[in-house]
C-alpha atoms as a PDB file:
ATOM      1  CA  UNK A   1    -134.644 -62.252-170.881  1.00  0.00           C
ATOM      2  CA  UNK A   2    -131.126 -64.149-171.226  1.00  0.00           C
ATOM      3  CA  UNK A   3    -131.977 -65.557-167.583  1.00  0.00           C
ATOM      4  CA  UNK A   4    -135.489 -67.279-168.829  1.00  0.00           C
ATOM      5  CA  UNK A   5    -133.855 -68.874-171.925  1.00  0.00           C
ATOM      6  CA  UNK A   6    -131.262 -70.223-169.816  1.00  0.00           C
ATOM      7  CA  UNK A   7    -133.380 -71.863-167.592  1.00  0.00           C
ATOM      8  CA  UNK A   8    -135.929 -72.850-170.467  1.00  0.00           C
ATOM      9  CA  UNK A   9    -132.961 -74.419-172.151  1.00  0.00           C
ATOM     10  CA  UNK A  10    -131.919 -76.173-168.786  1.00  0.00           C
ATOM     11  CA  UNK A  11    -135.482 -77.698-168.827  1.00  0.00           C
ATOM     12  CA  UNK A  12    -135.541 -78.613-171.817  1.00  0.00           C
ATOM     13  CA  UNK A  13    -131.897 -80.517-171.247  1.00  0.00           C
ATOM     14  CA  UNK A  14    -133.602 -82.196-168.036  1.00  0.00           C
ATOM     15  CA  UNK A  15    -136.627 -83.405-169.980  1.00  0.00           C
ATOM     16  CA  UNK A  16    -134.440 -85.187-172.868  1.00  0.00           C
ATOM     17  CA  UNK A  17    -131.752 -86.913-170.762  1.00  0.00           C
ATOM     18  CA  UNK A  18    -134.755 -87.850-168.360  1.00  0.00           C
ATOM     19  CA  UNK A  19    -136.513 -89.343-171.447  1.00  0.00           C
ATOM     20  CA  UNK A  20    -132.815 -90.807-172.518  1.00  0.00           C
ATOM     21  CA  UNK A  21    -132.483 -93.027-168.847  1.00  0.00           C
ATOM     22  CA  UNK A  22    -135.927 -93.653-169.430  1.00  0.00           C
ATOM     23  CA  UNK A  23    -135.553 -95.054-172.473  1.00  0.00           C
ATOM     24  CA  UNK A  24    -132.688 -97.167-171.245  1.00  0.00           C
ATOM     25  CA  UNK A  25    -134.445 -98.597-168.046  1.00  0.00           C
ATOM     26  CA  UNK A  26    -137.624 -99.437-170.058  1.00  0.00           C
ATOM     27  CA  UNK A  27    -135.388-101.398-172.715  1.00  0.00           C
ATOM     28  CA  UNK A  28    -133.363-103.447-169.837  1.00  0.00           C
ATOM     29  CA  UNK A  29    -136.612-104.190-167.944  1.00  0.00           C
ATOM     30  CA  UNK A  30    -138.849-104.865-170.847  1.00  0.00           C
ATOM     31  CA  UNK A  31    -141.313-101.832-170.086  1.00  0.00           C
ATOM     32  CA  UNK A  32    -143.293-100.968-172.911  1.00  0.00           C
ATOM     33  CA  UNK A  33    -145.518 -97.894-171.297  1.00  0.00           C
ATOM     34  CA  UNK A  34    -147.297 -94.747-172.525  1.00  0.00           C
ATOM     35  CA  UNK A  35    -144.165 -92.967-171.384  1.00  0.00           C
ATOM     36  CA  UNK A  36    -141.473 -94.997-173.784  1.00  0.00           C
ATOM     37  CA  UNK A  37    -143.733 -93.875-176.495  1.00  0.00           C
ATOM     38  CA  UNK A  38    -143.624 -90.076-175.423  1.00  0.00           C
ATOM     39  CA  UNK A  39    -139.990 -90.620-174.972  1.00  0.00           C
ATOM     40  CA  UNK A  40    -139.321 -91.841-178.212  1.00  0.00           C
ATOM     41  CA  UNK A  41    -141.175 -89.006-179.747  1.00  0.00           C
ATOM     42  CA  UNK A  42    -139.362 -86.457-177.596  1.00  0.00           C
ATOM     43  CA  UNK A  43    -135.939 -87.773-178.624  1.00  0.00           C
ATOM     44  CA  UNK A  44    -136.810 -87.945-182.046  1.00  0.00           C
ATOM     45  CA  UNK A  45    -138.411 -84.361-182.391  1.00  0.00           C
ATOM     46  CA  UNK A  46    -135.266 -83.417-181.101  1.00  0.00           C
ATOM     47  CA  UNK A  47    -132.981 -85.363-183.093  1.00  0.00           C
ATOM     48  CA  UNK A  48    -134.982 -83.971-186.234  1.00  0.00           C
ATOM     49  CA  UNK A  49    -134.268 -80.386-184.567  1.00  0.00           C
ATOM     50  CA  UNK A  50    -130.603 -80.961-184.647  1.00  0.00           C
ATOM     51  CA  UNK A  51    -130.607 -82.383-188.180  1.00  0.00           C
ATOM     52  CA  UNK A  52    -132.418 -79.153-189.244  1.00  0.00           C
ATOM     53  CA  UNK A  53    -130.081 -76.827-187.290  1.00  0.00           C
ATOM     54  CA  UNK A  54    -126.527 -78.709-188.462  1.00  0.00           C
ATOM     55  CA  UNK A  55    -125.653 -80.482-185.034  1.00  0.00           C
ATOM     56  CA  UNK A  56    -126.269 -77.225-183.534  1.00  0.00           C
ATOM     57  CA  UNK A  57    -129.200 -76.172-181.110  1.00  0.00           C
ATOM     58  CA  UNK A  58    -130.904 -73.644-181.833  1.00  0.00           C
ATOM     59  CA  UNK A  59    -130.981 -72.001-178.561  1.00  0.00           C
ATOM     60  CA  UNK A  60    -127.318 -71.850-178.778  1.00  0.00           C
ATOM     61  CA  UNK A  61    -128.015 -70.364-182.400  1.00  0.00           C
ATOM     62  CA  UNK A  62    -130.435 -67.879-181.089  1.00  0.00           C
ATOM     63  CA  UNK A  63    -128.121 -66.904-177.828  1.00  0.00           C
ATOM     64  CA  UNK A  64    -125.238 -66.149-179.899  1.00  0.00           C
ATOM     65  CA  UNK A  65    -126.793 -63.885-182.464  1.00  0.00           C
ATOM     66  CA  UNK A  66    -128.953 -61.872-179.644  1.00  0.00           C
ATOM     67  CA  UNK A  67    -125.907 -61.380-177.390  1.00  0.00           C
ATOM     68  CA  UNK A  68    -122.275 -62.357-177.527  1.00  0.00           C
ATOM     69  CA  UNK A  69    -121.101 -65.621-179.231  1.00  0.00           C
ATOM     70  CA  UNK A  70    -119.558 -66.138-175.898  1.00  0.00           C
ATOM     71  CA  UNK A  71    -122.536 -66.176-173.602  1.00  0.00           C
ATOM     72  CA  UNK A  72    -123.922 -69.211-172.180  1.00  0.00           C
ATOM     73  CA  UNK A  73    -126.953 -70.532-173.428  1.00  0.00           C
ATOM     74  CA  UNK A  74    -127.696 -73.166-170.499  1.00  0.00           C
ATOM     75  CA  UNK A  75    -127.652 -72.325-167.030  1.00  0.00           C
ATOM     76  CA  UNK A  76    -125.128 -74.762-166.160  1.00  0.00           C
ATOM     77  CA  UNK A  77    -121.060 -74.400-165.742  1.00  0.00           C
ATOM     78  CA  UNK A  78    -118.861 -74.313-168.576  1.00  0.00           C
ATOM     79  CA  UNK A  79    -117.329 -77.675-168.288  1.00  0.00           C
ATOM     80  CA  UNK A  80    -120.948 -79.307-167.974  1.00  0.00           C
ATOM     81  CA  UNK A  81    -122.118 -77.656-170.686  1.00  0.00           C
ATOM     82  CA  UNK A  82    -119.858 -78.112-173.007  1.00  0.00           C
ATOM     83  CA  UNK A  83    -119.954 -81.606-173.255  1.00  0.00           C
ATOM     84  CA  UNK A  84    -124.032 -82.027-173.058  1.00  0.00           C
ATOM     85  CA  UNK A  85    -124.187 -82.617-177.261  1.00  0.00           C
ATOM     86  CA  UNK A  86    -121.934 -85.542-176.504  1.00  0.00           C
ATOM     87  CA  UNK A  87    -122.990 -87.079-173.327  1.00  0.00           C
ATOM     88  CA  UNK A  88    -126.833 -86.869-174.515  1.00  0.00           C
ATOM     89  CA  UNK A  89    -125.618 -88.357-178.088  1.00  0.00           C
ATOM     90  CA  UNK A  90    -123.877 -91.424-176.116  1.00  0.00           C
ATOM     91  CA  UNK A  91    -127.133 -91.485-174.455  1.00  0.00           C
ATOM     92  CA  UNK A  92    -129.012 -92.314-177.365  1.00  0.00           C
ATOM     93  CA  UNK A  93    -126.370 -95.075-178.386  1.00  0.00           C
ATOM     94  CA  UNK A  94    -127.084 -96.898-175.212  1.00  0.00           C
ATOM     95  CA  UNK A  95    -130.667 -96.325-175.654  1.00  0.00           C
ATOM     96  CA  UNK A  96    -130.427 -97.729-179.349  1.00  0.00           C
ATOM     97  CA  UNK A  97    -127.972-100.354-178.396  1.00  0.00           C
ATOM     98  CA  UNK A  98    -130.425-101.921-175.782  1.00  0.00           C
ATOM     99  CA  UNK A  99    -133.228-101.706-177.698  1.00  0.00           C
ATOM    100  CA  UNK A 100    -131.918-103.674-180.309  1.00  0.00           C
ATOM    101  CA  UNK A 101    -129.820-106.184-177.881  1.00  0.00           C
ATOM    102  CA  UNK A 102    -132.489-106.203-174.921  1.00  0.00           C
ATOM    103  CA  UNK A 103    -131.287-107.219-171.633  1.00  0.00           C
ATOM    104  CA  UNK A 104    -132.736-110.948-171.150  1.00  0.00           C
ATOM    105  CA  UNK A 105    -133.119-112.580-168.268  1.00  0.00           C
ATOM    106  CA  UNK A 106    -132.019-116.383-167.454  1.00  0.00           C
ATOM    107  CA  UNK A 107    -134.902-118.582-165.546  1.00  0.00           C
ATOM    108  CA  UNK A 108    -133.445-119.617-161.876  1.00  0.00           C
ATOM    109  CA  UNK A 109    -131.427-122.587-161.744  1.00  0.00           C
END
């Protein structure tokens, strides 16, 4: 069982920093597509998740209290995963950042 929510949670990691670059190449290319918009809802279910769970995920929650507070909850190494909160946070800053300061480009001279 530990196996399948490791590589559920892996997926699930995939999907939002997939939907993350997404965001960012849409924003610096001026792409508005059905895909930004199921990005932006991804990202934001998921921010709402880790609002609800304290900065935590829930997985993590759920993998600590089933087994040992020590097992991993992402099939990944330790040094990768320790740092996914952060990297996928920074993410979002660049996301936000060139949303709100798009990328514009200068006619030819």
């Amino acid at each position: 069982m530990l196996i399948l929510v490791q590589l559920f949670h892996l997926a699930v990691t995939l999907y939002m920093f997939t939907c993350l670059f997404y965001m960012i190449y849409c924003h610096v290319y001026g792409k508005q597509t059905r895909w930004l918009a199921i990005a932006y809802l991804s990202v934001l279910v998921e921010t709402v998740v880790f609002f609800v769970y304290g900065w935590v995920c829930p997985l993590r929650v759920w993998v600590s209290s089933q087994y040992s507070p020590d097992t991993a909850d992402i099939l990944l190494p330790s040094t990768l995963s320790q740092h996914i909160t952060e990297a996928g946070i920074g993410l979002l800053a660049i996301a936000i950042l060139t949303k709100i300061y798009p990328f514009k480009s200068r006619p030819a001279r």
